[in-house]
C-alpha atoms as a PDB file:
ATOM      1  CA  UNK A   1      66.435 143.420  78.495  1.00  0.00           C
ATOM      2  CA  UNK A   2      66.691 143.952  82.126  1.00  0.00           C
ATOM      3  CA  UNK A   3      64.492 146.449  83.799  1.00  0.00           C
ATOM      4  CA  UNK A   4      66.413 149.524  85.276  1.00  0.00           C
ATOM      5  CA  UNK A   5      65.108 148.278  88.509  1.00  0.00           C
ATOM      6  CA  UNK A   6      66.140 145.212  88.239  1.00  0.00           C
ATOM      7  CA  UNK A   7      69.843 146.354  87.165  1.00  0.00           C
ATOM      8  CA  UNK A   8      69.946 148.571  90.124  1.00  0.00           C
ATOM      9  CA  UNK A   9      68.810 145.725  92.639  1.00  0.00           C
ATOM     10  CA  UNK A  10      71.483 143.438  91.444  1.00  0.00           C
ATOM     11  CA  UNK A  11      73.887 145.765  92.084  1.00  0.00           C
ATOM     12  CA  UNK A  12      74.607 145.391  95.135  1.00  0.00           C
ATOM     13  CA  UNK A  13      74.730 141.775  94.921  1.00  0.00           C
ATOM     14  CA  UNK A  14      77.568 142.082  92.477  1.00  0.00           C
ATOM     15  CA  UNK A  15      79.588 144.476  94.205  1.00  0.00           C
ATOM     16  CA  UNK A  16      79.504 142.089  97.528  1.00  0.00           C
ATOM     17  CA  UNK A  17      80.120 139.071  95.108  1.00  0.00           C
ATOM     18  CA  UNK A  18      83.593 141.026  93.885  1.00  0.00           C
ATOM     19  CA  UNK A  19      84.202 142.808  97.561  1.00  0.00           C
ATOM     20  CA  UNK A  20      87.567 142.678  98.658  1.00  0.00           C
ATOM     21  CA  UNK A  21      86.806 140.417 101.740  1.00  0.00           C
ATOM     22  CA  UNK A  22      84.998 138.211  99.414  1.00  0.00           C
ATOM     23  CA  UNK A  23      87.843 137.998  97.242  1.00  0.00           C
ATOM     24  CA  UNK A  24      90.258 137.229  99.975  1.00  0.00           C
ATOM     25  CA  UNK A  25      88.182 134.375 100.831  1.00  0.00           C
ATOM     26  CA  UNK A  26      88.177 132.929  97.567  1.00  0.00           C
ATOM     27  CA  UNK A  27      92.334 133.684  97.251  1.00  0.00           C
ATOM     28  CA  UNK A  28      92.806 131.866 101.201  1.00  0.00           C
ATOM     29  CA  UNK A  29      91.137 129.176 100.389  1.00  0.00           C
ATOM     30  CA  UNK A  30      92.902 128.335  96.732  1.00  0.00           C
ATOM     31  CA  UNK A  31      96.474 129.160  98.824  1.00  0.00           C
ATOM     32  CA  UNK A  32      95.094 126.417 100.851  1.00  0.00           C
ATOM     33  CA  UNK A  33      94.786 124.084  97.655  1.00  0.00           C
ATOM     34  CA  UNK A  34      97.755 125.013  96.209  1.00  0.00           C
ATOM     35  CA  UNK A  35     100.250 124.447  99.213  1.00  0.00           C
ATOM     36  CA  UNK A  36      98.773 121.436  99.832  1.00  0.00           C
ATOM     37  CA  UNK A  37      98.063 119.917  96.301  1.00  0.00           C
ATOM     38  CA  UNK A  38     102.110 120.619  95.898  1.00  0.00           C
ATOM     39  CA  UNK A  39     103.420 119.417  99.426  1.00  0.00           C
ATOM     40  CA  UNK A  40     101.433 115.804  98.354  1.00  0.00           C
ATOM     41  CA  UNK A  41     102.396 115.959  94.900  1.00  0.00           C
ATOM     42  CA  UNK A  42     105.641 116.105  95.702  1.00  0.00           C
ATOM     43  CA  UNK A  43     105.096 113.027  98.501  1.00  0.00           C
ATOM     44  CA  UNK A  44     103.737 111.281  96.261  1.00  0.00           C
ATOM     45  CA  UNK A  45     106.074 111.522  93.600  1.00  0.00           C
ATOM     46  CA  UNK A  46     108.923 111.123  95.756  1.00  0.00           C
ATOM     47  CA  UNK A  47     106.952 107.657  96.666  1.00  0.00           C
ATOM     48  CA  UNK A  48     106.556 106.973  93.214  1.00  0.00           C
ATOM     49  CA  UNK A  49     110.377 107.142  92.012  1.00  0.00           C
ATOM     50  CA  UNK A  50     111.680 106.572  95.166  1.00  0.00           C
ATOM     51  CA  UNK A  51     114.058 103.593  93.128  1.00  0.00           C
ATOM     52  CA  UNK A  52     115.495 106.774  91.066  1.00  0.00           C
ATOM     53  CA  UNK A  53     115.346 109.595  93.784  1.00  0.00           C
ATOM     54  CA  UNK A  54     116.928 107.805  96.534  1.00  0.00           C
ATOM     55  CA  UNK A  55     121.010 107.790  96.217  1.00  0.00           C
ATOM     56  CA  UNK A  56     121.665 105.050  98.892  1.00  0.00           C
ATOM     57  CA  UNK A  57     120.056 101.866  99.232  1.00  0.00           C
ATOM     58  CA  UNK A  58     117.501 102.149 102.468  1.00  0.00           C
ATOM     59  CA  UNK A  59     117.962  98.845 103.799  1.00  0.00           C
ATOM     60  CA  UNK A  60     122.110  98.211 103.916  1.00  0.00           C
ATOM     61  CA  UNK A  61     124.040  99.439 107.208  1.00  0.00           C
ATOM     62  CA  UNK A  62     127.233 101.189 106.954  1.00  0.00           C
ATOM     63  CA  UNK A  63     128.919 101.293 110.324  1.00  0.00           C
ATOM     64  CA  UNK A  64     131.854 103.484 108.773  1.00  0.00           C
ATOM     65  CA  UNK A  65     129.261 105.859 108.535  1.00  0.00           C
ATOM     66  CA  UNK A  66     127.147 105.827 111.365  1.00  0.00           C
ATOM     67  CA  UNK A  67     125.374 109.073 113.175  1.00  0.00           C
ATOM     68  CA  UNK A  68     127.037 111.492 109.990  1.00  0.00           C
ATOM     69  CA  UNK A  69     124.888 114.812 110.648  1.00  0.00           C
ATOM     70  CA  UNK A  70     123.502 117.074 107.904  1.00  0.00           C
ATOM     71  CA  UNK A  71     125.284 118.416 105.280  1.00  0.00           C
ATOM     72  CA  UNK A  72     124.577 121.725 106.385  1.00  0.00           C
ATOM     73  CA  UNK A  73     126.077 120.916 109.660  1.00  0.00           C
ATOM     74  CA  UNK A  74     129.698 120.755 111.197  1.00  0.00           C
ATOM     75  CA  UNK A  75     130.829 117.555 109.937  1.00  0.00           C
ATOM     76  CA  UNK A  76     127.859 116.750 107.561  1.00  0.00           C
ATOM     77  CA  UNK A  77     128.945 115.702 103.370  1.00  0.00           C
ATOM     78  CA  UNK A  78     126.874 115.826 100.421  1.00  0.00           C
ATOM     79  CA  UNK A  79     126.815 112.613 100.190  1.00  0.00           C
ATOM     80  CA  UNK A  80     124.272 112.031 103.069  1.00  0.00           C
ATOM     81  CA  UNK A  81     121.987 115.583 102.162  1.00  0.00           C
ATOM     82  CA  UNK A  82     119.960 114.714 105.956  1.00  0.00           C
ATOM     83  CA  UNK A  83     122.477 112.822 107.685  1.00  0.00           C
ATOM     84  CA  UNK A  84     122.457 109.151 108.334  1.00  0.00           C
ATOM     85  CA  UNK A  85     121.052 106.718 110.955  1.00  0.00           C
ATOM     86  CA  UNK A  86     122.551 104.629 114.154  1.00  0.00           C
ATOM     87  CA  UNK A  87     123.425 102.132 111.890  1.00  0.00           C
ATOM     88  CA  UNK A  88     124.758 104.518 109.116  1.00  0.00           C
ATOM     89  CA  UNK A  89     121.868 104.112 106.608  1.00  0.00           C
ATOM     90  CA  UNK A  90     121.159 107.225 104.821  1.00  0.00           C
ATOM     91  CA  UNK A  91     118.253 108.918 106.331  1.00  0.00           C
ATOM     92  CA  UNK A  92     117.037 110.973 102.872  1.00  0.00           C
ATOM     93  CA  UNK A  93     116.448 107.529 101.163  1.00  0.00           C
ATOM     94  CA  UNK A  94     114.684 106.151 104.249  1.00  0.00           C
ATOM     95  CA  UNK A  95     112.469 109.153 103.914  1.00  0.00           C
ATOM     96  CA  UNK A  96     112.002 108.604 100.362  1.00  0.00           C
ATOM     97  CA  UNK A  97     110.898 104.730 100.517  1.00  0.00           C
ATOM     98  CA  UNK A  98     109.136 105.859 104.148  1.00  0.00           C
ATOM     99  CA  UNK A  99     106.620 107.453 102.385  1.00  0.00           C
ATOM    100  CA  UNK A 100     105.146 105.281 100.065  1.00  0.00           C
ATOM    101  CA  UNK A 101     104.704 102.906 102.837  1.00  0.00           C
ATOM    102  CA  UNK A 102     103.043 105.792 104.776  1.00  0.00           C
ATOM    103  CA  UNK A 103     101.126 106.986 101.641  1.00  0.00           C
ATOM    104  CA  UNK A 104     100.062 103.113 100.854  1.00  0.00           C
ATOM    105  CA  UNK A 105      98.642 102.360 104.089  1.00  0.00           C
ATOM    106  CA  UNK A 106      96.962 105.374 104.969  1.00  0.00           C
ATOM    107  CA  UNK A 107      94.978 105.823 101.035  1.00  0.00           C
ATOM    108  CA  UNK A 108      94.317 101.680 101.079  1.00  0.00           C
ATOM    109  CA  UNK A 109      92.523 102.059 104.726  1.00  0.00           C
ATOM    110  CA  UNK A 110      90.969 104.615 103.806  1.00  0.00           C
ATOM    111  CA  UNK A 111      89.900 102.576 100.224  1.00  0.00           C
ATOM    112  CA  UNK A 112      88.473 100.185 101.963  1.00  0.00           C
ATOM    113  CA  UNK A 113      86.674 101.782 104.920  1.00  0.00           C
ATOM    114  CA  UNK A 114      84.993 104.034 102.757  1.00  0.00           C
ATOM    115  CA  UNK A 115      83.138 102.055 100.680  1.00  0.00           C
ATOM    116  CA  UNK A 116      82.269  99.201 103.406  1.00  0.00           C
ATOM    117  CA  UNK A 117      80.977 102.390 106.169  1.00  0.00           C
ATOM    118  CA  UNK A 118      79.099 104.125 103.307  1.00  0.00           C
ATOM    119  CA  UNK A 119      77.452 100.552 101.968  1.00  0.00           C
ATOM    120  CA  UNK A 120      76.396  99.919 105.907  1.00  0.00           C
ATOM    121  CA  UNK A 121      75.529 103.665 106.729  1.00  0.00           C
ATOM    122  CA  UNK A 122      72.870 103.417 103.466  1.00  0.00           C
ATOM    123  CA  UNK A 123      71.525 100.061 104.203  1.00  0.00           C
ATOM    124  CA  UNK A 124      70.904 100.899 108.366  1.00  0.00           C
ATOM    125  CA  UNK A 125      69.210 104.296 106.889  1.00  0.00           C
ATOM    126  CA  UNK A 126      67.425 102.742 104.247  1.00  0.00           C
ATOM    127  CA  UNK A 127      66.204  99.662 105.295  1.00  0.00           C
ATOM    128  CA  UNK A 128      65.551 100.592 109.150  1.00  0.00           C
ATOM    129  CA  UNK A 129      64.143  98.222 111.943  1.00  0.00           C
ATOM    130  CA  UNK A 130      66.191  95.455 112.954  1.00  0.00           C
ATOM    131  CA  UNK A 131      68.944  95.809 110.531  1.00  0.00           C
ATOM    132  CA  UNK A 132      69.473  99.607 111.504  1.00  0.00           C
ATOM    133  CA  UNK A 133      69.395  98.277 115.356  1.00  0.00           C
ATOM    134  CA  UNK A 134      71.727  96.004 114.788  1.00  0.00           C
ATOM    135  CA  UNK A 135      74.323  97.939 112.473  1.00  0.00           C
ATOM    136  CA  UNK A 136      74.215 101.329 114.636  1.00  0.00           C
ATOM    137  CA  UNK A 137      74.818  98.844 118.281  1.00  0.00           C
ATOM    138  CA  UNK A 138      78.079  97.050 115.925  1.00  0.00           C
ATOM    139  CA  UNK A 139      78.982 101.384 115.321  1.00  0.00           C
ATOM    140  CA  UNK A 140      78.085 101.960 118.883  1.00  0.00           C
ATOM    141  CA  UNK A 141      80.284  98.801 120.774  1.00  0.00           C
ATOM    142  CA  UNK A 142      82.987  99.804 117.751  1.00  0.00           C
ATOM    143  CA  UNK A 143      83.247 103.608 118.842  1.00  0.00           C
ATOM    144  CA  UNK A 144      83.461 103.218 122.675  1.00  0.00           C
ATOM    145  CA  UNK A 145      86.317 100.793 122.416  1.00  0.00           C
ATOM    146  CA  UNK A 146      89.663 102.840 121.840  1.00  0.00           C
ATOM    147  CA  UNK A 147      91.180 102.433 118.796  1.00  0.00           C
ATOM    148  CA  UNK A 148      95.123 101.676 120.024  1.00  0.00           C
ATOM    149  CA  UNK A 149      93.491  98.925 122.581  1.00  0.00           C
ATOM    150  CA  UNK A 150      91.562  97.021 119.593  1.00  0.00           C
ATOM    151  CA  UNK A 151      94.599  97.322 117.334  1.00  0.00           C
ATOM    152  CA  UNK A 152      97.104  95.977 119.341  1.00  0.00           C
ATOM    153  CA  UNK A 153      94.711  92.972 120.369  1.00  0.00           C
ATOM    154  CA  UNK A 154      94.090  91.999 117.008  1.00  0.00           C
ATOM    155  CA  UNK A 155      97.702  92.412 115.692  1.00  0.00           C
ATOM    156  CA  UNK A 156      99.186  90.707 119.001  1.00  0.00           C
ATOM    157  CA  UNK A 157      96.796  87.686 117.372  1.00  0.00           C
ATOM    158  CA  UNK A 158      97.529  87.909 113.611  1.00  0.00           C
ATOM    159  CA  UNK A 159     100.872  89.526 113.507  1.00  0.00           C
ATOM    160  CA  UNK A 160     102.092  93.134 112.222  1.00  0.00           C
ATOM    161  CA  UNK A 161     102.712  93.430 108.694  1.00  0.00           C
ATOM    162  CA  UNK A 162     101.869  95.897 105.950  1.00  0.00           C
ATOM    163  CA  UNK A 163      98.490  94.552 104.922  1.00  0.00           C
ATOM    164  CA  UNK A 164      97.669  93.665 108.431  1.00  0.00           C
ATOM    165  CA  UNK A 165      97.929  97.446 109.717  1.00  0.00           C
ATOM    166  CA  UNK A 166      95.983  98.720 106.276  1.00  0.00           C
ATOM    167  CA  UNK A 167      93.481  95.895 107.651  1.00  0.00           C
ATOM    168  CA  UNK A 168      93.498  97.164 111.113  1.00  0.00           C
ATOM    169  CA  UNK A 169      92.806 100.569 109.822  1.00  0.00           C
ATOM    170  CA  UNK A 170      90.137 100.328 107.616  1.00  0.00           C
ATOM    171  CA  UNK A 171      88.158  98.772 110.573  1.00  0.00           C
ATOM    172  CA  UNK A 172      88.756 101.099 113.217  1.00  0.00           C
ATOM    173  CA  UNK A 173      87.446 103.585 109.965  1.00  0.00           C
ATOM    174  CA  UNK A 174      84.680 102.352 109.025  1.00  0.00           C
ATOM    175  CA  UNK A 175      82.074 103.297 111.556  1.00  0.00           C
ATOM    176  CA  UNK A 176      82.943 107.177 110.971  1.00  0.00           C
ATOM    177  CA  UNK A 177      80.874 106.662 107.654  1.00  0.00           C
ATOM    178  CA  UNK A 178      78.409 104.380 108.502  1.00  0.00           C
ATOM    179  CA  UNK A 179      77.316 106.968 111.098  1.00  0.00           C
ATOM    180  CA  UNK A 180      77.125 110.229 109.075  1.00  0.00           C
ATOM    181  CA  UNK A 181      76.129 108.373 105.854  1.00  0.00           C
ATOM    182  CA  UNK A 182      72.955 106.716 108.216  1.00  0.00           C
ATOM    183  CA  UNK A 183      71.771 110.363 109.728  1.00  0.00           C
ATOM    184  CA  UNK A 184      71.651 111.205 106.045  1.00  0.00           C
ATOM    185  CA  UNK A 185      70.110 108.499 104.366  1.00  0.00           C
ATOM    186  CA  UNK A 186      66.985 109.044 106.819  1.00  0.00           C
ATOM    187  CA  UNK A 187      66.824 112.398 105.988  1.00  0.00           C
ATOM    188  CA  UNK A 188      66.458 111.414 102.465  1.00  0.00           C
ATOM    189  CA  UNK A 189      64.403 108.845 102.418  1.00  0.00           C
ATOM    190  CA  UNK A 190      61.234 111.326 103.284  1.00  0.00           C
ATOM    191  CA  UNK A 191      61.975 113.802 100.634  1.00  0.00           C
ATOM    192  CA  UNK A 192      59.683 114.011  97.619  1.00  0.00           C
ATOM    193  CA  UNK A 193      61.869 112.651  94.824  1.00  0.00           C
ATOM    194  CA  UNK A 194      62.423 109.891  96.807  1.00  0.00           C
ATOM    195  CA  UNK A 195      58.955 109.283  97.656  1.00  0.00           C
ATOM    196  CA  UNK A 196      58.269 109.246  93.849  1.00  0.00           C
ATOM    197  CA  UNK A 197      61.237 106.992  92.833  1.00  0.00           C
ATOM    198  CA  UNK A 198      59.691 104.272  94.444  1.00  0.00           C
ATOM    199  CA  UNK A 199      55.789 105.413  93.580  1.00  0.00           C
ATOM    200  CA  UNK A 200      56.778 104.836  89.697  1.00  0.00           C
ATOM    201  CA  UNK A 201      58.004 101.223  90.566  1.00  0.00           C
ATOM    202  CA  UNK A 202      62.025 101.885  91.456  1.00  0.00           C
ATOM    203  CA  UNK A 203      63.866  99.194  92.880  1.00  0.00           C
ATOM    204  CA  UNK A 204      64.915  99.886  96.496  1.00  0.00           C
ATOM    205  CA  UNK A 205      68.492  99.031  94.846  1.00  0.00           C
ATOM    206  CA  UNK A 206      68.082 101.304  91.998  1.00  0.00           C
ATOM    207  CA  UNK A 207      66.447 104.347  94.914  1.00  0.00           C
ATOM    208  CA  UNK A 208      69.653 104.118  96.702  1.00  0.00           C
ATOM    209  CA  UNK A 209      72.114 103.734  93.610  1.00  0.00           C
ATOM    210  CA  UNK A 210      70.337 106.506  91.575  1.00  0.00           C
ATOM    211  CA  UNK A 211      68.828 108.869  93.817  1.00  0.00           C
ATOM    212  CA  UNK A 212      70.670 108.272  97.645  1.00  0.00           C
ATOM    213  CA  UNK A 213      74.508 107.625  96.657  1.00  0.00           C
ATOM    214  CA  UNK A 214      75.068 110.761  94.916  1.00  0.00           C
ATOM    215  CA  UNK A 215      73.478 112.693  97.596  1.00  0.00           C
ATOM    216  CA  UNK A 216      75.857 111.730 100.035  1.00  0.00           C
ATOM    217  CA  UNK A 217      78.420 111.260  98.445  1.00  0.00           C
ATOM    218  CA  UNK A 218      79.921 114.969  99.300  1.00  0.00           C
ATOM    219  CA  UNK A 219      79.566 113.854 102.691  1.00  0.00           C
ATOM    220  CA  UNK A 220      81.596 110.992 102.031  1.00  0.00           C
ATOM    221  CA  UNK A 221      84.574 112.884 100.215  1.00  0.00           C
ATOM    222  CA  UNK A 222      84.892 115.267 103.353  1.00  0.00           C
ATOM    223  CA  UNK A 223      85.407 112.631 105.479  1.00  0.00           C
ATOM    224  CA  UNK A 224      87.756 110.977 103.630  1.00  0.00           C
ATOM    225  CA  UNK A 225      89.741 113.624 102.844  1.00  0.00           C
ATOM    226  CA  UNK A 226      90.077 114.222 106.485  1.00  0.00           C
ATOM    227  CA  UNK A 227      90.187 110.849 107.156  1.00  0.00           C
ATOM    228  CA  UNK A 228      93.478 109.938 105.046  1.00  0.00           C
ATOM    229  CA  UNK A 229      95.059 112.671 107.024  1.00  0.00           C
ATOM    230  CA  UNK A 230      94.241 110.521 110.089  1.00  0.00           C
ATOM    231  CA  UNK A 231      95.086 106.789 109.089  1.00  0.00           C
ATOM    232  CA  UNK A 232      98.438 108.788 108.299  1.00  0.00           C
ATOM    233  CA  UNK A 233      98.697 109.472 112.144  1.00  0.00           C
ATOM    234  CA  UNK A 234      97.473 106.281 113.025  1.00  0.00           C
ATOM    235  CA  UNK A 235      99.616 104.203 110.722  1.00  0.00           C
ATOM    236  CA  UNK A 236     102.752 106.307 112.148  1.00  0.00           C
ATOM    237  CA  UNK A 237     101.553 105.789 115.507  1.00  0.00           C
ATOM    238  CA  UNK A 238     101.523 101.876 115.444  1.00  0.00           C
ATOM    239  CA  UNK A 239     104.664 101.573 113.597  1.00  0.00           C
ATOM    240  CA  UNK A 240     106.120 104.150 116.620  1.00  0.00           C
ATOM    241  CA  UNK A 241     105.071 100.993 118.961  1.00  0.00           C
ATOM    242  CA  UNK A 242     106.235  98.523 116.923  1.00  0.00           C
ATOM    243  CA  UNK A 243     102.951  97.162 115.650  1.00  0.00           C
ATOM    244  CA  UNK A 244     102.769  98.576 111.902  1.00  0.00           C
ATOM    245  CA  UNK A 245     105.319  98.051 109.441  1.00  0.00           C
ATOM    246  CA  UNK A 246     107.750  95.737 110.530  1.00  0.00           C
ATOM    247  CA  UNK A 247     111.786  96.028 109.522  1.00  0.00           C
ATOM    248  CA  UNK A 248     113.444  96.319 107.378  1.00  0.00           C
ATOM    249  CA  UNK A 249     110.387  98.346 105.664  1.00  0.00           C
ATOM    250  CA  UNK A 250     111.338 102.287 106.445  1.00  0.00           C
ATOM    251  CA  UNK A 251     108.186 103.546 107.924  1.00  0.00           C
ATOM    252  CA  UNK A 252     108.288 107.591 109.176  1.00  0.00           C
ATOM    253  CA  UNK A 253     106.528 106.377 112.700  1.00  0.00           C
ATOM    254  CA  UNK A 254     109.636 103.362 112.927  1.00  0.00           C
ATOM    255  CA  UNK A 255     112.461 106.277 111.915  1.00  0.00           C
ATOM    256  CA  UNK A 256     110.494 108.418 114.678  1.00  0.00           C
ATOM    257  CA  UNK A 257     110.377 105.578 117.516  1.00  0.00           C
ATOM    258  CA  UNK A 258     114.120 104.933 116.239  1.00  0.00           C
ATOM    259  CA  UNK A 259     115.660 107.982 116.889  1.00  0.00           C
ATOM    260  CA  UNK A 260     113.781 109.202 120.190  1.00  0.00           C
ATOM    261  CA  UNK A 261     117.025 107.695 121.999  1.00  0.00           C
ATOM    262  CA  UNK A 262     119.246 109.882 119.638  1.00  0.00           C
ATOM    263  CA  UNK A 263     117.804 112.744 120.153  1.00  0.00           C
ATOM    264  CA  UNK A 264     120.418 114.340 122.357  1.00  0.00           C
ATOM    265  CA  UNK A 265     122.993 113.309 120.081  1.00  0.00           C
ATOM    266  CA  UNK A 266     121.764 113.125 117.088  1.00  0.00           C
ATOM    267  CA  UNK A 267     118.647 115.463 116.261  1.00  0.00           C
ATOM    268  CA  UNK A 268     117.930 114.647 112.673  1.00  0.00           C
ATOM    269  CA  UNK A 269     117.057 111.204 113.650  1.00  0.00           C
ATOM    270  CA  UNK A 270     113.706 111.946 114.914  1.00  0.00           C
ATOM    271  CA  UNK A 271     112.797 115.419 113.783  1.00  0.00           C
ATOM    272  CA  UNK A 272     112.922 114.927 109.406  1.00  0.00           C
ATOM    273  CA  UNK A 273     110.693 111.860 110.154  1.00  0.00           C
ATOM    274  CA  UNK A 274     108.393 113.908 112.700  1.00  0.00           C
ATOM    275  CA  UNK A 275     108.631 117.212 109.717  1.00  0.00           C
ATOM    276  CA  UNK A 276     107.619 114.694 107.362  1.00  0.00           C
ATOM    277  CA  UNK A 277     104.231 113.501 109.248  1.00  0.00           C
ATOM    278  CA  UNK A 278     103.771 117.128 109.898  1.00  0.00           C
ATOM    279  CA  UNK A 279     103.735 118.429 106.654  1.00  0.00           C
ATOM    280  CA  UNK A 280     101.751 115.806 104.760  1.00  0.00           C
ATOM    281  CA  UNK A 281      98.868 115.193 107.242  1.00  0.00           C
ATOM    282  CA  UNK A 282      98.688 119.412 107.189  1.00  0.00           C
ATOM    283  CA  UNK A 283      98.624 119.217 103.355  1.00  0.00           C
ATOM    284  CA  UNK A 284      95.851 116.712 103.104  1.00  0.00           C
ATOM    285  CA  UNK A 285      94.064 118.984 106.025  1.00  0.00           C
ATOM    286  CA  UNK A 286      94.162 121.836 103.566  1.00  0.00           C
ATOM    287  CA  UNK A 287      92.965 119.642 100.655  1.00  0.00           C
ATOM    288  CA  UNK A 288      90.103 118.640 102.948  1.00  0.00           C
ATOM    289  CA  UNK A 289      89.289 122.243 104.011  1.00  0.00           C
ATOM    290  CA  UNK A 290      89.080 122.651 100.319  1.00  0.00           C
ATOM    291  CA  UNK A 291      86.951 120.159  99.360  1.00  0.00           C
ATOM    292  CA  UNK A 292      84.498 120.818 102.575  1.00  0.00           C
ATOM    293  CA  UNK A 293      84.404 124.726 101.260  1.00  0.00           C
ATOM    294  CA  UNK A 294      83.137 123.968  97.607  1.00  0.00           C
ATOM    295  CA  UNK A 295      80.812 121.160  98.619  1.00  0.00           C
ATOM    296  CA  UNK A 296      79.672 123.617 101.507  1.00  0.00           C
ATOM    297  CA  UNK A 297      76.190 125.300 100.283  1.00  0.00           C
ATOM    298  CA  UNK A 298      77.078 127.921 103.198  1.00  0.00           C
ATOM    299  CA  UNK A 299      80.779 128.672 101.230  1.00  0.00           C
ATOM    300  CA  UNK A 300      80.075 128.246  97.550  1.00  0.00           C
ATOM    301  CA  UNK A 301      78.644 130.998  97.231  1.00  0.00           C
ATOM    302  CA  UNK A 302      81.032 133.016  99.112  1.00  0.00           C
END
């Protein structure tokens, strides 16, 4: 049994874990989750039975029906719930197929960059010397080249198209984790349990598979929960200038760039494509803010 003392010194300690402020914390930061895990749920299963969900077909023009506002609006119909386009396509379906396109690109970039930044970030840490010179200057000539410049120079050469912008994508991503994931690998390669991993005979491959990737790994989530947020943006951004996903594809940043010259006329064009950006990049922000907090020694504990 517990000491008096000892009950009466963890007292306090449980009364700050179950404060009111500490509570609030815990309650802002699940209303964080929550909105957001339901704002992307519902993207992506929109994206996912978009064939069902959608009650006009995205690609076909109807002239008849061109510029029809919102329903809620003089002159809208239920028929067209957000109104329809310049060339009388209904905008809600266009939304519907935009997003997996927008939800594709921006999870496959970030697929790819991941792994491929993390696998150079551990071997530049690990290994050191020449190979970490020569990885960090590839970051370093990578980083101070903007990221629009190098995409529309590669895409003028190979062409825009779907896999070509997830291509594009993943690397303009992939020096963000070879970076971070480097500064932490040579942290860890003086710590004890490392030392003794390879002092019993481990395998440099077996060190960094059994003892490094896990440890950075949290690292690794953060940024690519924040990171999908921003291949989002960046996906939206090139198909606003015409170098992402090419027509007749719907893509959010196209339906944006498409309906700037509307928007005096016809305001829906532009603004339930720009909402729609909005509201997912915030929700994955909150998922990331999320994740960051519980892999945060600082904020578990809070």
């Amino acid at each position: 049994m517990d000491s008096p003392a000892a009950a009466h010194a963890a007292a306090p300690q449980r009364s700050a874990a179950g404060s009111p402020r500490t509570a609030w914390r815990r309650a802002r930061r699940h209303v964080k989750l929550i909105f957001g895990g339901a704002i992307l749920l519902v993207m992506l299963a929109g994206a996912g039975a978009a064939p069902g969900l959608a009650l006009h077909n995205p690609f076909v023009a109807a002239p008849a029906h061109r510029l029809w506002p919102p329903a809620w609006a003089s002159g809208g119909t239920s028929a067209h719930l957000l109104g329809t386009d310049q060339l009388g396509r209904d905008i809600l379906s266009r939304l519907i197929y935009g997003a997996r396109v927008t939800l594709i690109v921006g999870i496959c970039s970030v697929a790819i960059a991941m792994p491929v930044g993390t696998a150079a970030g551990l071997l530049a840490g690990f290994r050191g010397g020449r190979v970490d010179a020569l990885l960090m200057r590839l970051v370093d000539t990578q980083l101070s080249i903007p990221f629009l410049l190098l995409a529309i120079s590669i895409i003028s050469v190979v062409g825009a198209s779907t896999i070509n912008t997830v291509l594009v994508l993943a690397l303009g991503g992939w020096p963000m984790y070879a970076r971070v994931v480097r500064a932490e690998t040579l942290s860890l390669r003086e710590r004890d349990f490392i030392e003794a991993a390879r002092a019993i005979g481990g395998s440099r491959v077996r060190v960094v598979a059994r003892h490094m990737v896990p440890h950075v790994m949290g690292t690794v989530s953060v940024i690519g929960s924040f990171a999908t947020a921003q291949m989002i943006l960046l996906e939206s951004s090139l198909s606003y200038l015409g170098l992402g996903v090419q027509p007749p594809v719907p893509s959010w940043g196209r339906m944006l760039s498409e309906g700037q010259s509307y928007v005096m006329l016809a305001w829906w064009l532009a603004t339930f494509p720009g909402c729609a950006i909005a509201l997912t990049v915030l929700a994955i922000n909150f998922i990331g803010d999320w994740v960051r907090d519980r892999l945060s020694p600082q904020t578990r504990l809070l």
